[in-house]
Protein backbone atom coordinates (compact mmCIF):
# COMPACT_ATOMS: atom_id res chain seq x y z
CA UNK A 1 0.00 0.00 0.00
CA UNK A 2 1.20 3.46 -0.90
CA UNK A 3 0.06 6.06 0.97
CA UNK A 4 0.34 10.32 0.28
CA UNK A 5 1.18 11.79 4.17
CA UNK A 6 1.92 15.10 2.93
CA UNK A 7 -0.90 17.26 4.74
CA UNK A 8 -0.80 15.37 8.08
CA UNK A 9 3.31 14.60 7.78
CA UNK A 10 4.90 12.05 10.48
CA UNK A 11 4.79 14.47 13.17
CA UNK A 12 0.92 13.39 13.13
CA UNK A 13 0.59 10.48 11.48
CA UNK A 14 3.13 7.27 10.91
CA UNK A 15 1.48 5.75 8.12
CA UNK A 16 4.64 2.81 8.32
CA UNK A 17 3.32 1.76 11.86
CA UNK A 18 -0.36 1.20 10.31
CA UNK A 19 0.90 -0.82 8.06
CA UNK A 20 1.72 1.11 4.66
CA UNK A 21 4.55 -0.11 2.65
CA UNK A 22 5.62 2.93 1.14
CA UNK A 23 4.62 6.83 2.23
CA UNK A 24 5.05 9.65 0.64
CA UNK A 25 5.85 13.22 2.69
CA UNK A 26 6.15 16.56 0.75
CA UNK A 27 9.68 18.10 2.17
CA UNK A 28 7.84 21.38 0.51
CA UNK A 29 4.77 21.53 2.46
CA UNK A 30 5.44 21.00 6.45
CA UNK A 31 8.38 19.75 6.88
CA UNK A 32 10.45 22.39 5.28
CA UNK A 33 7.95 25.48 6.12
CA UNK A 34 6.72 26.03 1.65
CA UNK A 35 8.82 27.91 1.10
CA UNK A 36 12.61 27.06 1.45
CA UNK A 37 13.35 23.61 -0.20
CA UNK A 38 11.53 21.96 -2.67
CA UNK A 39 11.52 18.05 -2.55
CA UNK A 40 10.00 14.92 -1.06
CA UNK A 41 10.34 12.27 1.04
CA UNK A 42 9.74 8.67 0.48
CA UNK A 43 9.74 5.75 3.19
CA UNK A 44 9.52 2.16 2.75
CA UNK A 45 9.08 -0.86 5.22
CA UNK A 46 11.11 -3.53 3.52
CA UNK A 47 14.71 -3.23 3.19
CA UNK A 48 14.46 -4.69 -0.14
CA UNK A 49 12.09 -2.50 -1.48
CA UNK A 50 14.43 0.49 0.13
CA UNK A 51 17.46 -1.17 -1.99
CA UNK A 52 15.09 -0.84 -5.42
CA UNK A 53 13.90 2.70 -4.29
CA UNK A 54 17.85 3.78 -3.68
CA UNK A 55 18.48 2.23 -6.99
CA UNK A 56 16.34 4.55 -9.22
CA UNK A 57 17.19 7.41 -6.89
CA UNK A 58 20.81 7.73 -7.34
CA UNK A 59 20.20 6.79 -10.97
CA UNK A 60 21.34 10.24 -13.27
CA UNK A 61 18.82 11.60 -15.46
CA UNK A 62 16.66 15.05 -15.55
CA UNK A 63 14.19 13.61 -13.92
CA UNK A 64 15.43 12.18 -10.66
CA UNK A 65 16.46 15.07 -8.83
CA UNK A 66 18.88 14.68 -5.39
CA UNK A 67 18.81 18.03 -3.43
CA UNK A 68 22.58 19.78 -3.20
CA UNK A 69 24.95 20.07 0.11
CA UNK A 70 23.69 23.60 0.45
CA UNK A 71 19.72 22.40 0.85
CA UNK A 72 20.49 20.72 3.88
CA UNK A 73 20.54 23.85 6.34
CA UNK A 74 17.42 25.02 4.70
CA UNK A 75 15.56 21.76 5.23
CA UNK A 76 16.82 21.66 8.93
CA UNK A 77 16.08 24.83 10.17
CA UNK A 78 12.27 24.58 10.24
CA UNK A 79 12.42 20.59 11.56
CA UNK A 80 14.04 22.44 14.57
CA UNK A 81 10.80 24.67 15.15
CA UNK A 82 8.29 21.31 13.94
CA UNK A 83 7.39 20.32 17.60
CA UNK A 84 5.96 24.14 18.38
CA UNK A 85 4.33 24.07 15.11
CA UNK A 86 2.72 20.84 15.44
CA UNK A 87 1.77 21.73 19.35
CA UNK A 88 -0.22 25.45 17.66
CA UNK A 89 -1.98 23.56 15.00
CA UNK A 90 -3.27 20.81 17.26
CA UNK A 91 -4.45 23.79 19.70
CA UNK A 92 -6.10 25.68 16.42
CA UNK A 93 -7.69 22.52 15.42
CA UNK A 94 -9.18 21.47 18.59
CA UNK A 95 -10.54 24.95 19.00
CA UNK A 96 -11.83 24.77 15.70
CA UNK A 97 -13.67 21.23 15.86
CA UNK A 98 -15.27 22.52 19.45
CA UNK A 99 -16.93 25.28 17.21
CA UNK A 100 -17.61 23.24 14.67
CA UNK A 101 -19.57 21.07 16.73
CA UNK A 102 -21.44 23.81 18.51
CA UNK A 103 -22.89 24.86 15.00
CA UNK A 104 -26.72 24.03 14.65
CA UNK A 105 -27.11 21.56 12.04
C-alpha cells in the first residue's frame, strides 16, 4: 500500500506503523515550512524495497532530482521549530472542531 502523508506529515501520522509499505511526505509543504526547499520524502518498510527505491534514486537523469549540500541547512532549520508548530496547529484545530460542533445543524 502506498500512501500520500503530505498534509498530516509524520509528526501526526506514521502511516509505516499502520501498516503502509511505502509513504510519501512533501519536504515542501510542512516539513520544510513552503517555502525554502523543494523536494519529497519517500519511506519504505522492507529493506528490499528500500534497496530498489535507492536504486532509481541515485540513478542520473533530468528527472530524478537529489537536493545539493547547500539544501540541507534550509531543510533543517524549520524541523528544529516542527514540535511548536505541530503543538499550535493541534491547539487551532481542537478549538476549531469545538466550534464546529457547537454549529446548529
Amino acid at each position: 500500500m502506498v500512501v500520500d502523508n503530505s498534509i498530516l506529515a509524520p509528526t501526526f501520522q506514521q502511516p509505516l506503523v499502520l501498516g503502509a509499505d511505502i509513504v510519501m511526505t512533501s519536504a515542501t509543504k510542512f516539513i520544510a515550512g513552503h517555502s525554502d526547499v523543494t523536494g519529497g520524502l519517500l519511506s519504505v518498510r522492507d529493506p528490499e524495497l528500500a534497496e530498489r527505491v535507492y536504486f532509481y534514486q541515485v540513478r542520473p537523469s533530468p528527472e530524478h532530482y537529489i537536493p545539493s549540500p547547500f539544501c540541507r541547512p534550509w531543510s533543517r532549520r524549520p524541523v528544529r521549530a516542527k514540535l511548536i508548530r505541530a503543538q499550535l496547529i493541534t491547539v487551532l484545530m481542537s478549538a476549531l472542531s469545538i466550534q464546529v460542533r457547537a454549529m446548529p445543524h
